[in-house]
PDB file of N, CA and C in Angstrom:
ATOM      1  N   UNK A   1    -114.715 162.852 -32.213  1.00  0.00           N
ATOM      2  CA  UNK A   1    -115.884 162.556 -32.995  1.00  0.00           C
ATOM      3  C   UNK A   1    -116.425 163.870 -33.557  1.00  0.00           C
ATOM      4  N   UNK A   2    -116.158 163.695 -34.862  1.00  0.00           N
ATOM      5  CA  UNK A   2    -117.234 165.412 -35.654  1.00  0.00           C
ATOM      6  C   UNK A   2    -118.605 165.742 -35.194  1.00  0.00           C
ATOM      7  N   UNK A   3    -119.086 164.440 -35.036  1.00  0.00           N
ATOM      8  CA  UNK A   3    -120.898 164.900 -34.621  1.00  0.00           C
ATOM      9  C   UNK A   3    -120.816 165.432 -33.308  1.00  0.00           C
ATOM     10  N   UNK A   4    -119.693 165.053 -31.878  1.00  0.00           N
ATOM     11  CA  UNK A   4    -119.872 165.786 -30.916  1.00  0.00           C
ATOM     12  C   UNK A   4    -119.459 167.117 -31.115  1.00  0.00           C
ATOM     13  N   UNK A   5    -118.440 167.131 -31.685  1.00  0.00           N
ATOM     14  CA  UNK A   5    -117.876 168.529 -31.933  1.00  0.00           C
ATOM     15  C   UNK A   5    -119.318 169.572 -32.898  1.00  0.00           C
ATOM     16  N   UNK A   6    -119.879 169.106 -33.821  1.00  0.00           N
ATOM     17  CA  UNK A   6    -120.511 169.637 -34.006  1.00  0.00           C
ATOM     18  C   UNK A   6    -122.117 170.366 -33.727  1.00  0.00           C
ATOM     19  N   UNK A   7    -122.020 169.330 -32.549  1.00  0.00           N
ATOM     20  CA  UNK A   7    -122.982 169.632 -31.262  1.00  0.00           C
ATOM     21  C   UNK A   7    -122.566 170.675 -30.185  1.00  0.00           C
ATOM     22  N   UNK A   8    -121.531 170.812 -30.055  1.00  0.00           N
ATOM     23  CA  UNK A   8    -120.705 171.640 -29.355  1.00  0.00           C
ATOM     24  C   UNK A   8    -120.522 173.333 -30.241  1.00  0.00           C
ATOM     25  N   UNK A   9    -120.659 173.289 -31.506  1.00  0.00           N
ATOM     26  CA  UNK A   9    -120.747 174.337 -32.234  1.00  0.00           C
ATOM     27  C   UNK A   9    -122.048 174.703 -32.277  1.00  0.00           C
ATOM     28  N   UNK A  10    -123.018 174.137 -32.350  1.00  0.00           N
ATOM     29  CA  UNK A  10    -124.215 174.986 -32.320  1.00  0.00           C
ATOM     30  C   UNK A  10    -125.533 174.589 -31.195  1.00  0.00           C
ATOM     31  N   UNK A  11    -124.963 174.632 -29.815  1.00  0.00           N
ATOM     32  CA  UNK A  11    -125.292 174.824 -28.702  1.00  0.00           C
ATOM     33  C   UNK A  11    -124.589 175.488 -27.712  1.00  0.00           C
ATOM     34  N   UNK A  12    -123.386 175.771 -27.623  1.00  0.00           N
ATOM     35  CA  UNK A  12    -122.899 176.104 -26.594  1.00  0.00           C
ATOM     36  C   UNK A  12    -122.269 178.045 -26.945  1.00  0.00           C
ATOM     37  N   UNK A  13    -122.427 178.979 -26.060  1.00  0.00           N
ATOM     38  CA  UNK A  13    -122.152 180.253 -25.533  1.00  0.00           C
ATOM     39  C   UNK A  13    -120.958 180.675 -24.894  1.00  0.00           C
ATOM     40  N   UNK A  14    -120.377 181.557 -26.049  1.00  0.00           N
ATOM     41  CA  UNK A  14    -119.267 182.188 -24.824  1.00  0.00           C
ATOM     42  C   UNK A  14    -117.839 181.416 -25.308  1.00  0.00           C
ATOM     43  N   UNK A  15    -117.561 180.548 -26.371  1.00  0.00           N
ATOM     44  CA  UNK A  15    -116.342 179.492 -26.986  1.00  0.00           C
ATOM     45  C   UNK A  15    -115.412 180.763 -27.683  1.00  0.00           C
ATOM     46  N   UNK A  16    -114.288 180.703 -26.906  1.00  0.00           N
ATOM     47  CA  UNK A  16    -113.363 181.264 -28.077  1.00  0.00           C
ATOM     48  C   UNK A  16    -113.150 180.800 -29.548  1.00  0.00           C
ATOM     49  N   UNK A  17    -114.215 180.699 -30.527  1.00  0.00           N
ATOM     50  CA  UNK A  17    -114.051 180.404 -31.812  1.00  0.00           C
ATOM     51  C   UNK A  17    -115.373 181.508 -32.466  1.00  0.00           C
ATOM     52  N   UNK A  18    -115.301 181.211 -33.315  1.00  0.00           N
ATOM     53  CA  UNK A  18    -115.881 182.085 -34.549  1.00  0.00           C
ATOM     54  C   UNK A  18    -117.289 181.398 -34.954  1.00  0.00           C
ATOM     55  N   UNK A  19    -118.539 181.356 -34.466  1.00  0.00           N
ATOM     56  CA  UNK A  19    -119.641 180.994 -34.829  1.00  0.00           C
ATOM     57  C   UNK A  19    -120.841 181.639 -34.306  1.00  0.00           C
ATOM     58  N   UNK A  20    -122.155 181.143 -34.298  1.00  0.00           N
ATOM     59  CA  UNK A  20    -123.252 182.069 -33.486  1.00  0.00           C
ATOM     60  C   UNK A  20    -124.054 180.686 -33.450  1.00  0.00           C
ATOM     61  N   UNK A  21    -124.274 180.176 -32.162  1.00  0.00           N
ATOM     62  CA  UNK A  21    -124.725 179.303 -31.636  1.00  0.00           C
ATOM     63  C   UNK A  21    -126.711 179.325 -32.040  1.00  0.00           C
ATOM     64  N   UNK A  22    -126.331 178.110 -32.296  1.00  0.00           N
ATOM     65  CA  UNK A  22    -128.114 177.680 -31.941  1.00  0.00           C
ATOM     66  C   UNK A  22    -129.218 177.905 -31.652  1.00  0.00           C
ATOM     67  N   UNK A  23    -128.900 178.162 -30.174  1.00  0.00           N
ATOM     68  CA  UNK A  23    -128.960 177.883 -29.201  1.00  0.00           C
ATOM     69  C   UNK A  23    -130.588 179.277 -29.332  1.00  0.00           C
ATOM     70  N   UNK A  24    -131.816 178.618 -29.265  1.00  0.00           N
ATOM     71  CA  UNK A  24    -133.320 179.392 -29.344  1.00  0.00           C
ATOM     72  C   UNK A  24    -133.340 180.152 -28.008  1.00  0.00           C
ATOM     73  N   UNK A  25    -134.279 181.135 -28.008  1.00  0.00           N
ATOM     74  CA  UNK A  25    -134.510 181.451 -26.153  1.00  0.00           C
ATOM     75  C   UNK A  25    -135.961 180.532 -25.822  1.00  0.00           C
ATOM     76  N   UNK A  26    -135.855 180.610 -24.816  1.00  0.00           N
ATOM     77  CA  UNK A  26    -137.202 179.633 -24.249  1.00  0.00           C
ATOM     78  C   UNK A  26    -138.531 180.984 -24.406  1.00  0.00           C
ATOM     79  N   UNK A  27    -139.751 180.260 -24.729  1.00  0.00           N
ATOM     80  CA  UNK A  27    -141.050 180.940 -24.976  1.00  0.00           C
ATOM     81  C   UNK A  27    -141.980 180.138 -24.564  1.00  0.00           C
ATOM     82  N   UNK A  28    -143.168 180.572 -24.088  1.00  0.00           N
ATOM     83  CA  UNK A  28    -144.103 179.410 -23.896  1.00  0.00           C
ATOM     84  C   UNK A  28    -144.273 178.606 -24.833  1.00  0.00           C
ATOM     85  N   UNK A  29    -144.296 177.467 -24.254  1.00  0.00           N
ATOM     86  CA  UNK A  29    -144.428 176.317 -25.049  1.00  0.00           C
ATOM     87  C   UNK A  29    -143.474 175.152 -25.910  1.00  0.00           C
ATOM     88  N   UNK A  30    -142.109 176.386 -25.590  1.00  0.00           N
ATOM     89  CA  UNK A  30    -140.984 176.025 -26.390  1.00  0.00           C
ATOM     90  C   UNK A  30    -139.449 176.160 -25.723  1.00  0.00           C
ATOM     91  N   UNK A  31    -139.188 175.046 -25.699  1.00  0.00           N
ATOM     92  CA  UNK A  31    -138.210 174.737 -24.028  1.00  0.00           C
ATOM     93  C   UNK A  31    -136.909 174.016 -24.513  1.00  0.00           C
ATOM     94  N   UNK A  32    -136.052 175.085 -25.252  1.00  0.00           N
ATOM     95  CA  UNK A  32    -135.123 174.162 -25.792  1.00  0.00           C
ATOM     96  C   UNK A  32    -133.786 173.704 -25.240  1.00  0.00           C
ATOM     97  N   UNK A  33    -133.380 172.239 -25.539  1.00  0.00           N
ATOM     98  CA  UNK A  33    -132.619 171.821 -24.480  1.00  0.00           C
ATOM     99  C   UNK A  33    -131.402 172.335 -23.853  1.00  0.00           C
ATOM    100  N   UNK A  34    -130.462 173.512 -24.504  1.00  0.00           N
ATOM    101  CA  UNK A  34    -129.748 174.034 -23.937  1.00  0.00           C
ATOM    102  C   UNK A  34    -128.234 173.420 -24.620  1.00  0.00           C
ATOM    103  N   UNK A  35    -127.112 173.649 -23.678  1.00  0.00           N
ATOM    104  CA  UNK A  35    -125.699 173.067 -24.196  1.00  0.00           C
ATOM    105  C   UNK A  35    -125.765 171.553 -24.226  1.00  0.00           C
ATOM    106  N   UNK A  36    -125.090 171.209 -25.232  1.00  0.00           N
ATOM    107  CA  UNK A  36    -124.673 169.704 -25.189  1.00  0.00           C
ATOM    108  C   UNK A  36    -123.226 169.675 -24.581  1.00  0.00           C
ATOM    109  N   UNK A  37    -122.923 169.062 -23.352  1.00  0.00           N
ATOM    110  CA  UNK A  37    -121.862 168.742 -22.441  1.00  0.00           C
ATOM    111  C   UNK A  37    -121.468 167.295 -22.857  1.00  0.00           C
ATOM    112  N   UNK A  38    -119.736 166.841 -23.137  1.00  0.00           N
ATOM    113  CA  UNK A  38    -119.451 165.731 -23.125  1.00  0.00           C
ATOM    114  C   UNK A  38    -119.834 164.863 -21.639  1.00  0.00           C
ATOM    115  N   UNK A  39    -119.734 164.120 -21.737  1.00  0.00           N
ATOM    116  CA  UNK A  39    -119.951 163.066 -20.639  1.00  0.00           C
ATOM    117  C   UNK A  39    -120.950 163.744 -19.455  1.00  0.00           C
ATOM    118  N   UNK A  40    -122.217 164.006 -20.542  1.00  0.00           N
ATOM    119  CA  UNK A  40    -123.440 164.170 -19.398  1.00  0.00           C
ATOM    120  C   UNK A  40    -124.583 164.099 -20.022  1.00  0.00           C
ATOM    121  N   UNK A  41    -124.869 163.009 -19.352  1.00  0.00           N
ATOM    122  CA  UNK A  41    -126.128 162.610 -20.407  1.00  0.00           C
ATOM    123  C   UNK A  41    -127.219 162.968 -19.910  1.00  0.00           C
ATOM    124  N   UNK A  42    -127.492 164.189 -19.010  1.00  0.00           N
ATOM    125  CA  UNK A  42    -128.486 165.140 -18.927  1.00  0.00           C
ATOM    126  C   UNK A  42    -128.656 166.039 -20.307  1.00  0.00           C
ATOM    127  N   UNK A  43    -127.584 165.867 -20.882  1.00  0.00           N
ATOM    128  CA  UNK A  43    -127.870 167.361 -21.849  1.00  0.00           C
ATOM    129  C   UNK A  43    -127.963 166.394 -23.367  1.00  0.00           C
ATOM    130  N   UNK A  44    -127.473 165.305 -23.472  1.00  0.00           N
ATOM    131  CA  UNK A  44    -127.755 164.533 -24.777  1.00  0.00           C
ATOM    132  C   UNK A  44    -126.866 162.899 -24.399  1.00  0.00           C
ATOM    133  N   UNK A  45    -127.704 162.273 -25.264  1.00  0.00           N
ATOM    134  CA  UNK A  45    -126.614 160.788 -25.602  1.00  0.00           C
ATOM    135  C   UNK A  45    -127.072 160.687 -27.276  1.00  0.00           C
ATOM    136  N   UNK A  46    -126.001 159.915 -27.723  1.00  0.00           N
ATOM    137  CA  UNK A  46    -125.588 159.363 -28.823  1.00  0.00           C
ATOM    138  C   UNK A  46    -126.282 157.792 -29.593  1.00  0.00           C
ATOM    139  N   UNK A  47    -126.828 157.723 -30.218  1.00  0.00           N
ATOM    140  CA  UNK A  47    -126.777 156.317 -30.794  1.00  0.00           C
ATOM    141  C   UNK A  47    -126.634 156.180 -31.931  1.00  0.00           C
ATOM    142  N   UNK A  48    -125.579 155.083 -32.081  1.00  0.00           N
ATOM    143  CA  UNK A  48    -124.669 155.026 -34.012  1.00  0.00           C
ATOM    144  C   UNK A  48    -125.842 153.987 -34.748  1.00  0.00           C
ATOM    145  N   UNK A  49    -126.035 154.764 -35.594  1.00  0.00           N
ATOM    146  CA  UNK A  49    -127.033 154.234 -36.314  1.00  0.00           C
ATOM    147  C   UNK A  49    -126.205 153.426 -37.507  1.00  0.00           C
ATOM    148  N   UNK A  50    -125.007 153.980 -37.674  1.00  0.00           N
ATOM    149  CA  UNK A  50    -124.605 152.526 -38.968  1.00  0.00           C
ATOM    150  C   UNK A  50    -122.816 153.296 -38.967  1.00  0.00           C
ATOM    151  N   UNK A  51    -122.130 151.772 -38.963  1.00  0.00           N
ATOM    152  CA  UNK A  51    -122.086 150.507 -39.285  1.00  0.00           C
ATOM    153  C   UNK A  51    -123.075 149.654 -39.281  1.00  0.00           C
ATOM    154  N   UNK A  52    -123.252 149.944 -37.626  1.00  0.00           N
ATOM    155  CA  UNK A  52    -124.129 148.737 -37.036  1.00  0.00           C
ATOM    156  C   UNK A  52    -124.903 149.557 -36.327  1.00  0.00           C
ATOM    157  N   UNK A  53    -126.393 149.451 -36.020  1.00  0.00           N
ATOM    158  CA  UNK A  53    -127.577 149.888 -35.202  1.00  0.00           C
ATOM    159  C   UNK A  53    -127.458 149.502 -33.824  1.00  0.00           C
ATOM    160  N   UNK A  54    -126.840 150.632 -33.359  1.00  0.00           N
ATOM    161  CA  UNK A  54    -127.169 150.430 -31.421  1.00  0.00           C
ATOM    162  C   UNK A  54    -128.331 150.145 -31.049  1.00  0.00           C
ATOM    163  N   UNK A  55    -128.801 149.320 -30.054  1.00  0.00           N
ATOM    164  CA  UNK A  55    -129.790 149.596 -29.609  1.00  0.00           C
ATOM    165  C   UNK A  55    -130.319 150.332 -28.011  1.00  0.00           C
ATOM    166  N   UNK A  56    -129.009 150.915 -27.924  1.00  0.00           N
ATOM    167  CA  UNK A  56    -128.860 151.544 -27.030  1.00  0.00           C
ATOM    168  C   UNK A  56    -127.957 153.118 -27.352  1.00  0.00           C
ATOM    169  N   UNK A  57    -128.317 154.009 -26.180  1.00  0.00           N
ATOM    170  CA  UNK A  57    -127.775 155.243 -26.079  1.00  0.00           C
ATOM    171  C   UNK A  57    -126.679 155.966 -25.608  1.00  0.00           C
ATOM    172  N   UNK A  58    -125.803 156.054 -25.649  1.00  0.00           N
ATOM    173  CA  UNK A  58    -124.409 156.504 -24.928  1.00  0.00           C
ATOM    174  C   UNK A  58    -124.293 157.943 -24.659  1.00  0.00           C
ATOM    175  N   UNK A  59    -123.328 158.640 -23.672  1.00  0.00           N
ATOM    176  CA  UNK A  59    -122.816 159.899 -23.739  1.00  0.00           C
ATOM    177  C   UNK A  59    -121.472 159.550 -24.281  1.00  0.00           C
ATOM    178  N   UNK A  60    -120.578 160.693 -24.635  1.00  0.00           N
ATOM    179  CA  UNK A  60    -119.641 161.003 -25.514  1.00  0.00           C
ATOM    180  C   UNK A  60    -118.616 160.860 -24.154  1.00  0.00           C
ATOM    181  N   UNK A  61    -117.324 160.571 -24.402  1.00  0.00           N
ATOM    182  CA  UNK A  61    -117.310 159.541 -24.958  1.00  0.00           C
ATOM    183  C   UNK A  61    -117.585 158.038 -24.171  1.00  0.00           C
ATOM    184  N   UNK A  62    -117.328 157.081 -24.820  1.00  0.00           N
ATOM    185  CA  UNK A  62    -117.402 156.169 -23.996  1.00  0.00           C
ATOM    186  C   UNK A  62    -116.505 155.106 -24.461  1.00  0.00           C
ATOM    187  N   UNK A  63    -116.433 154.247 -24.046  1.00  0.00           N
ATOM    188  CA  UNK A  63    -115.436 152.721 -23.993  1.00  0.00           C
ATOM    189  C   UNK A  63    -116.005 151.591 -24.909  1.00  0.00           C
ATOM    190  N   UNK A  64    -117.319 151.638 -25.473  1.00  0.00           N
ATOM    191  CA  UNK A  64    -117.780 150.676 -25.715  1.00  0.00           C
ATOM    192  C   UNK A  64    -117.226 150.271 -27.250  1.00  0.00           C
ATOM    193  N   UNK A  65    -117.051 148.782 -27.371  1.00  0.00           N
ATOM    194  CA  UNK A  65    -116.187 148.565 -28.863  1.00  0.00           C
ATOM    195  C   UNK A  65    -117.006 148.852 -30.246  1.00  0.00           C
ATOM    196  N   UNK A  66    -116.344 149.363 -30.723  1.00  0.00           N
ATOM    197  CA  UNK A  66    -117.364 149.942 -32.274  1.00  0.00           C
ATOM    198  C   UNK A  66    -116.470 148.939 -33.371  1.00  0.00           C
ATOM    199  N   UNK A  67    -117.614 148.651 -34.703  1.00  0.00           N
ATOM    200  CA  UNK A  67    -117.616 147.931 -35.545  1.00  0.00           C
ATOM    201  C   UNK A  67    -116.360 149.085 -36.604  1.00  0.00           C
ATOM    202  N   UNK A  68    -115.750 148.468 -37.049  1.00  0.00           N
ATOM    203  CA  UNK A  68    -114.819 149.730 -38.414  1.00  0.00           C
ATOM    204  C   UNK A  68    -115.564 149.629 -39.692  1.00  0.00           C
ATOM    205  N   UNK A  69    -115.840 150.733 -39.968  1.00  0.00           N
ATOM    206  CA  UNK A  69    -116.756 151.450 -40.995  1.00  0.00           C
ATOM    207  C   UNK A  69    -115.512 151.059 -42.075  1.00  0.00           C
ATOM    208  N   UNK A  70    -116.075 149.819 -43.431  1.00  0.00           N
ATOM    209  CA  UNK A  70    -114.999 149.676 -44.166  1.00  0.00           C
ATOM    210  C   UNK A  70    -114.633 150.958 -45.305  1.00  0.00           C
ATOM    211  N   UNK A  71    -115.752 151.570 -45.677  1.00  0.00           N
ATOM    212  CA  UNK A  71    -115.724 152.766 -45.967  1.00  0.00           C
ATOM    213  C   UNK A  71    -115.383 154.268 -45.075  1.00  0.00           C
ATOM    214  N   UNK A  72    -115.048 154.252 -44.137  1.00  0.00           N
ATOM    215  CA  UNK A  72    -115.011 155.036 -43.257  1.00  0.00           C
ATOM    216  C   UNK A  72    -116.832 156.415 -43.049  1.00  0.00           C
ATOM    217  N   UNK A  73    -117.400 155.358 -43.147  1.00  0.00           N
ATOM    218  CA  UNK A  73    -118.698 156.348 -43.269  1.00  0.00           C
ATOM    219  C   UNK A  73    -119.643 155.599 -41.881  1.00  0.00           C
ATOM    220  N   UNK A  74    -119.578 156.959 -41.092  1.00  0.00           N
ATOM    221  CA  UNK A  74    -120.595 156.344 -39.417  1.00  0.00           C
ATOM    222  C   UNK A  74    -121.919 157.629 -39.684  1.00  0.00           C
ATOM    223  N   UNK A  75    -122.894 157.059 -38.809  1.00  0.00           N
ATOM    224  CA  UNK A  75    -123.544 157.727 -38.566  1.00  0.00           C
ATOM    225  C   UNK A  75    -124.626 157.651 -37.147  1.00  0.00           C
ATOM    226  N   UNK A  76    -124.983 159.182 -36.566  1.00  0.00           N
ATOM    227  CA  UNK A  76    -125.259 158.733 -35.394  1.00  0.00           C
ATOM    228  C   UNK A  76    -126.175 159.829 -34.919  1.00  0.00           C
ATOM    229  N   UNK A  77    -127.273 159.651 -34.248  1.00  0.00           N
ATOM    230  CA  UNK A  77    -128.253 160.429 -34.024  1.00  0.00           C
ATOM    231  C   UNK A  77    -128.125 160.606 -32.227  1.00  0.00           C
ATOM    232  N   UNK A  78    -128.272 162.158 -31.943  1.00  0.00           N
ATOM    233  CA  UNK A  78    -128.139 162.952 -30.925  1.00  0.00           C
ATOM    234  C   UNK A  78    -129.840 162.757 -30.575  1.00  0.00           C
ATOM    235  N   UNK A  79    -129.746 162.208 -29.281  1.00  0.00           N
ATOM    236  CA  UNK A  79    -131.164 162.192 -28.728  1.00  0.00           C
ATOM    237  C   UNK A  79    -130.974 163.501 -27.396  1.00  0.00           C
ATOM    238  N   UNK A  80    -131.763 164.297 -27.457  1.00  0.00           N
ATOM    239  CA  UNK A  80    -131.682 165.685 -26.492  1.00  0.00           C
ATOM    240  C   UNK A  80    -133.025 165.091 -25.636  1.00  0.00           C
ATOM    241  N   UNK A  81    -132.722 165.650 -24.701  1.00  0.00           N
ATOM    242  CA  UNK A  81    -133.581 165.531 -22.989  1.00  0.00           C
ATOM    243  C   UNK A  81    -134.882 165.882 -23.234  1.00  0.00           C
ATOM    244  N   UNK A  82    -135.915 166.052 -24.322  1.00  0.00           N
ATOM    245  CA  UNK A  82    -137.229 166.730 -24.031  1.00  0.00           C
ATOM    246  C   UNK A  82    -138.389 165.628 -23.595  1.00  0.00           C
ATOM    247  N   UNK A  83    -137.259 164.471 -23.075  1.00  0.00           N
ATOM    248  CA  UNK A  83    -139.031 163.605 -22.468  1.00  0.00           C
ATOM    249  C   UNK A  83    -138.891 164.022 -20.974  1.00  0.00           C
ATOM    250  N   UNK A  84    -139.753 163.803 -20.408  1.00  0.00           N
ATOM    251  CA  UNK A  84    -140.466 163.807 -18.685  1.00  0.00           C
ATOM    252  C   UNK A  84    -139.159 165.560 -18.477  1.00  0.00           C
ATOM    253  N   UNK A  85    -139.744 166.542 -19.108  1.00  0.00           N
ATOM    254  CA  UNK A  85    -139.189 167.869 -18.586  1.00  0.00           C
ATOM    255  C   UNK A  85    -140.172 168.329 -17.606  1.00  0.00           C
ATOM    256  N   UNK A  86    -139.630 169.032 -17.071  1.00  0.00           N
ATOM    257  CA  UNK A  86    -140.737 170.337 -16.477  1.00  0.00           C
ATOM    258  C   UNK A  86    -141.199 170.528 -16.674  1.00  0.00           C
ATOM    259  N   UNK A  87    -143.038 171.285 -16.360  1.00  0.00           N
ATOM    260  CA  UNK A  87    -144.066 171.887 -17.561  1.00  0.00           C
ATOM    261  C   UNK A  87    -143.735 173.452 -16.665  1.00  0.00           C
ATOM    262  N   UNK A  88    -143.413 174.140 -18.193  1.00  0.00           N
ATOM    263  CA  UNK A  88    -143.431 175.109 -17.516  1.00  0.00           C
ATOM    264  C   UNK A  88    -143.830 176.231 -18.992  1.00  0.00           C
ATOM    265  N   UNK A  89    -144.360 177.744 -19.074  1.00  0.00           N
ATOM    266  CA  UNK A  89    -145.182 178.096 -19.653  1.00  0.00           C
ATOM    267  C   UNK A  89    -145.815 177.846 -20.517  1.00  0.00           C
ATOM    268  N   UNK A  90    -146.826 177.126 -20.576  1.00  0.00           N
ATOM    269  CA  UNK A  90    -148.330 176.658 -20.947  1.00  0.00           C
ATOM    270  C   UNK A  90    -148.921 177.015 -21.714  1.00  0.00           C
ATOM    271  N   UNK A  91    -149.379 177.222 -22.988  1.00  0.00           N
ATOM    272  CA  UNK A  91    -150.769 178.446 -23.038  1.00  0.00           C
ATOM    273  C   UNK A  91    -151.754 177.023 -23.517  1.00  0.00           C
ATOM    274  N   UNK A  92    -153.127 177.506 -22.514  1.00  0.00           N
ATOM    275  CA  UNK A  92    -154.063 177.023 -23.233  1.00  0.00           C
ATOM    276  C   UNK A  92    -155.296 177.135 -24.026  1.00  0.00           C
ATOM    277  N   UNK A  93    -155.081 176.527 -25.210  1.00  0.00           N
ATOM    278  CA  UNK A  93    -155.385 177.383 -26.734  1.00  0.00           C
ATOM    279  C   UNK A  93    -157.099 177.352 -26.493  1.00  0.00           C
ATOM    280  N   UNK A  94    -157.306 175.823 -25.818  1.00  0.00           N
ATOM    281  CA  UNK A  94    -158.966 175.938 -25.891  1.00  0.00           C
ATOM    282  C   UNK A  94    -159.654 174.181 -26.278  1.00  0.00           C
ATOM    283  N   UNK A  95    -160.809 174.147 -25.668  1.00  0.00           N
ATOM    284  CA  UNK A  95    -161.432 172.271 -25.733  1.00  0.00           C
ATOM    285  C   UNK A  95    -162.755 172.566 -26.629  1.00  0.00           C
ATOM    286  N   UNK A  96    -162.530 171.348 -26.907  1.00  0.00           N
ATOM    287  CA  UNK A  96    -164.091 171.289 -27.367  1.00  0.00           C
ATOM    288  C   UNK A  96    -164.931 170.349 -26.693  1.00  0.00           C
ATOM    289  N   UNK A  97    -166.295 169.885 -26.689  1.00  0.00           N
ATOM    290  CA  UNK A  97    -166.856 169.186 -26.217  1.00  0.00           C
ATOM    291  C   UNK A  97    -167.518 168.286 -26.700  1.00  0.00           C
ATOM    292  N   UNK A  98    -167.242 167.077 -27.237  1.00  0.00           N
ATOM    293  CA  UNK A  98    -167.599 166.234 -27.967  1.00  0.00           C
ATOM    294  C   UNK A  98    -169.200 165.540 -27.587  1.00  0.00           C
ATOM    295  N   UNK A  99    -170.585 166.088 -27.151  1.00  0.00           N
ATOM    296  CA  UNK A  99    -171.460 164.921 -26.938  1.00  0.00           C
ATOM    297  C   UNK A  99    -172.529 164.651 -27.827  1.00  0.00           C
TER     298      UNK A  99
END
């Protein structure tokens, strides 16, 4: 699949090939998810948005039967891990007090 492979090009460190990864450093406030690993859906899953609209999320790869694109045209959106993370450096900017 090109979209994993191309998840694999601009997240991951250290690949014998020719590119410069993604891949942000972490700063407060900004916690980015790191390598995308096949078959671990800690680090991302997949959902094919057309042929047909999953309504569900997969890791790479998987078994499940796919519709044939009569045009040969798929498409599919990479959902990355940033719900229920860690809280970890904070800054807090400031409240107001509404009365």
């Amino acid at each position: 699949m090109i979209a994993q492979r191309a998840g694999d090009v601009v997240t991951r460190r250290g690949q014998v090939h020719v590119y410069q990864p993604l891949l942000a450093k972490p700063q407060p406030g900004y916690w980015p998810a790191g390598e995308l690993i096949e078959t671990d859906a800690t680090t991302g899953k997949w959902q094919e948005l057309t042929p047909t609209l999953s309504q569900s999320c997969a890791v790479f790869p998987n078994s499940q039967p796919r519709v044939q694109a009569t045009d040969g045209g798929y498409a599919w959106a990479l959902w990355r891990p940033y719900s229920c993370c860690k809280r970890a450096g904070q800054t807090f900017l400031g409240s107001t007090d509404f009365q």
